[in-house]
Protein backbone atom coordinates (compact mmCIF):
# COMPACT_ATOMS: atom_id res chain seq x y z
CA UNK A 1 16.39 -159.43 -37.88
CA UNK A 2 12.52 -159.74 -38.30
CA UNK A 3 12.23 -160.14 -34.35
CA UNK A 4 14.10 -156.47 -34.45
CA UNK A 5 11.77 -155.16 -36.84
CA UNK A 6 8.68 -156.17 -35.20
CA UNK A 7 10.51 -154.24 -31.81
CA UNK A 8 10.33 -151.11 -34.04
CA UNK A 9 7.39 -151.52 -35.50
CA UNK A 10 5.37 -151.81 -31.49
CA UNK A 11 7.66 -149.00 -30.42
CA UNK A 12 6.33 -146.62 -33.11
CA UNK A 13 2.71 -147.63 -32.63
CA UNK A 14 3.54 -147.21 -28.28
CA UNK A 15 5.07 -144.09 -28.96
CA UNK A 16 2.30 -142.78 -30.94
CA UNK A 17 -0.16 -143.81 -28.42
CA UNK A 18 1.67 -142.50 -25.24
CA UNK A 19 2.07 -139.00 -27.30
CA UNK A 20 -0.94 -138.62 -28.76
CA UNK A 21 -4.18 -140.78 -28.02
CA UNK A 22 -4.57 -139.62 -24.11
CA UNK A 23 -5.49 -135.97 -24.54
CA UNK A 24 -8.52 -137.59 -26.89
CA UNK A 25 -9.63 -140.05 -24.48
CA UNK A 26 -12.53 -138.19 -23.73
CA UNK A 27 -13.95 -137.73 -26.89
CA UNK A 28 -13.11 -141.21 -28.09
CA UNK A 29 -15.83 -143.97 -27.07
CA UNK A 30 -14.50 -146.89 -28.97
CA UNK A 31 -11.31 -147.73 -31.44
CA UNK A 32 -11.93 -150.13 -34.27
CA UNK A 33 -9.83 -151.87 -36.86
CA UNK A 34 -9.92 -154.86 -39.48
CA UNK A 35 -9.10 -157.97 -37.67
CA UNK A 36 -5.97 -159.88 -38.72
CA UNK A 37 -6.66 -162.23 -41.43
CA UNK A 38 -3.77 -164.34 -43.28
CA UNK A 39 -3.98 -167.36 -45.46
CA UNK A 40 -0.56 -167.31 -46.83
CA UNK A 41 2.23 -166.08 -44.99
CA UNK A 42 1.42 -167.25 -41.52
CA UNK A 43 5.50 -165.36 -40.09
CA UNK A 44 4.25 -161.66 -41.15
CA UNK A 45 0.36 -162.97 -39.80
CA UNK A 46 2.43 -163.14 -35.98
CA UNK A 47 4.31 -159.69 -36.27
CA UNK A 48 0.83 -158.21 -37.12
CA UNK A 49 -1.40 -159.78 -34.32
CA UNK A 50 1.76 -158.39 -31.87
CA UNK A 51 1.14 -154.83 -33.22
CA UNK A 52 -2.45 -155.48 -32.54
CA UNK A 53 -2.25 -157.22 -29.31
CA UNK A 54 0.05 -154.73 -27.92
CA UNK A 55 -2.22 -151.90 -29.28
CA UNK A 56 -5.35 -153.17 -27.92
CA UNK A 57 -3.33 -153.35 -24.62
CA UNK A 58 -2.05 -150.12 -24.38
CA UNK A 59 -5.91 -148.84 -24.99
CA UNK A 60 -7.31 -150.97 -22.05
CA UNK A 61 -5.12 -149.11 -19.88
CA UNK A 62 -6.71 -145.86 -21.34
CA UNK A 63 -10.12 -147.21 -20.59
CA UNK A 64 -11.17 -147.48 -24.62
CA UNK A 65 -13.27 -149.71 -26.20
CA UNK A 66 -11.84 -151.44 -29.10
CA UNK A 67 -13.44 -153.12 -31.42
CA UNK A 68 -12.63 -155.29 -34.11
CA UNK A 69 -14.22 -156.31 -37.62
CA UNK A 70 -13.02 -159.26 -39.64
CA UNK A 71 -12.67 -158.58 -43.42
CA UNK A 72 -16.16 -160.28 -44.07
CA UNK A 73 -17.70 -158.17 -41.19
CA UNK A 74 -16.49 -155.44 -42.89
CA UNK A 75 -17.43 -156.59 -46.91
CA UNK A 76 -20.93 -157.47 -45.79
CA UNK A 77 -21.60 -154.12 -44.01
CA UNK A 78 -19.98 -151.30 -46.18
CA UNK A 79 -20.70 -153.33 -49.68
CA UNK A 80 -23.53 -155.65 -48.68
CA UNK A 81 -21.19 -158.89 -50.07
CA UNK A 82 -18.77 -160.61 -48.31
CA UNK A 83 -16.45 -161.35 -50.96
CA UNK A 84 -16.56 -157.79 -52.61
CA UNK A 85 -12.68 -157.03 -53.66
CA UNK A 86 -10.89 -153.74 -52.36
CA UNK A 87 -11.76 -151.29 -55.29
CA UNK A 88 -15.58 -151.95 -54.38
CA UNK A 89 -14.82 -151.46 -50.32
CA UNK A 90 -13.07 -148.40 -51.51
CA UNK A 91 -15.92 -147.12 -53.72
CA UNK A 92 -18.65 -147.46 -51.33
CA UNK A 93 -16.67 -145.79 -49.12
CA UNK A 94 -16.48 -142.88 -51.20
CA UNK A 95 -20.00 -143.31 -51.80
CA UNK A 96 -21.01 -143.46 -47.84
CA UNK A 97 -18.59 -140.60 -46.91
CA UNK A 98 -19.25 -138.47 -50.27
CA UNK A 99 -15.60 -138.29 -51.17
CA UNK A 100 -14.11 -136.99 -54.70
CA UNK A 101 -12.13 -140.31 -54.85
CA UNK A 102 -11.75 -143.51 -53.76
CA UNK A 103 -9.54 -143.23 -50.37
CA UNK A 104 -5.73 -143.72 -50.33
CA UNK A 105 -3.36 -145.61 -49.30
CA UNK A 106 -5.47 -149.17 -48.95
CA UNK A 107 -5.03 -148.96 -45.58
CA UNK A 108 -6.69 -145.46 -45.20
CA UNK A 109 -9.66 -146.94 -47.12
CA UNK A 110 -9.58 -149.98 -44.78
CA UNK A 111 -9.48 -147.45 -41.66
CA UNK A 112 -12.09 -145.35 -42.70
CA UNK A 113 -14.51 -148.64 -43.82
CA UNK A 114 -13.74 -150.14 -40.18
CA UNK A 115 -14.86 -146.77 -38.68
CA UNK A 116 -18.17 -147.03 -41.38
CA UNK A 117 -18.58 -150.48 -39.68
CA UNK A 118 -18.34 -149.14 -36.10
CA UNK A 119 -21.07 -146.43 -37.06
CA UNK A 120 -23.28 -148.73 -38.72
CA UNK A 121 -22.90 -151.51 -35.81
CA UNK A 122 -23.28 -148.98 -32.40
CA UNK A 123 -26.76 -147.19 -34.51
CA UNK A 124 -28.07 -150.53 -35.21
CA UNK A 125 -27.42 -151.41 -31.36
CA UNK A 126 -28.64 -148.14 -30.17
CA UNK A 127 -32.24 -148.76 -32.12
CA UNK A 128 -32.60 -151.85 -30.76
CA UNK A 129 -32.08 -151.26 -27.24
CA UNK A 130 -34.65 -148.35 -27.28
């Protein structure tokens, strides 16, 4: 049963990639995300890194760039502490972006602070190398 759900669940994510993501391949430089991190339930920890693996795959063959920020990375960078909880992430991003709200769902928030990171990361690089 959960081997049949993870099936589903890397069809959808292939299906949206093969639909959508090539006509923006050449406005798209690099793809991030929040790294896998479990401590406690190591069986939905594998179904997740398959999503992910076979995600990063599929953009490889679309010549993209992705890049991928732990939950630490992405603590220390958006809040300036590592061990900041998710209503503070969320804030800051509001903050950073100038948002009404806080962003919703949780994974919206963690989207849009990965993509903060990403920013933050390729200016920092860019100033350096000049």
């Amino acid at each position: 049963m959960q081997e049949r759900q993870c099936s589903e669940q890397v069809k959808i994510v292939f299906s949206f990639f093969w639909s959508s993501l090539p006509k923006y391949t050449k406005i798209i430089g690099f793809v991030c995300r929040k790294d896998i991190f479990f401590t406690k339930n190591s069986s939905s920890a594998i179904s997740v890194a398959k999503v992910i693996g076979s995600s990063i795959h599929k953009l490889s063959q679309l010549n993209l760039d992705v890049k991928l920020y732990s939950p630490l990375q992405i603590k220390s960078i958006i809040t300036g502490y590592g061990n900041a909880d998710k209503k503070q992430v969320q804030e800051m991003v509001k903050l950073h972006l100038g948002l009404a709200q806080r962003p919703r769902p949780d994974h919206a928030a963690d989207a849009l602070a990965a993509a903060l990171c990403l920013a933050t990361y390729e200016t920092s690089i860019n100033r350096i190398m000049r």
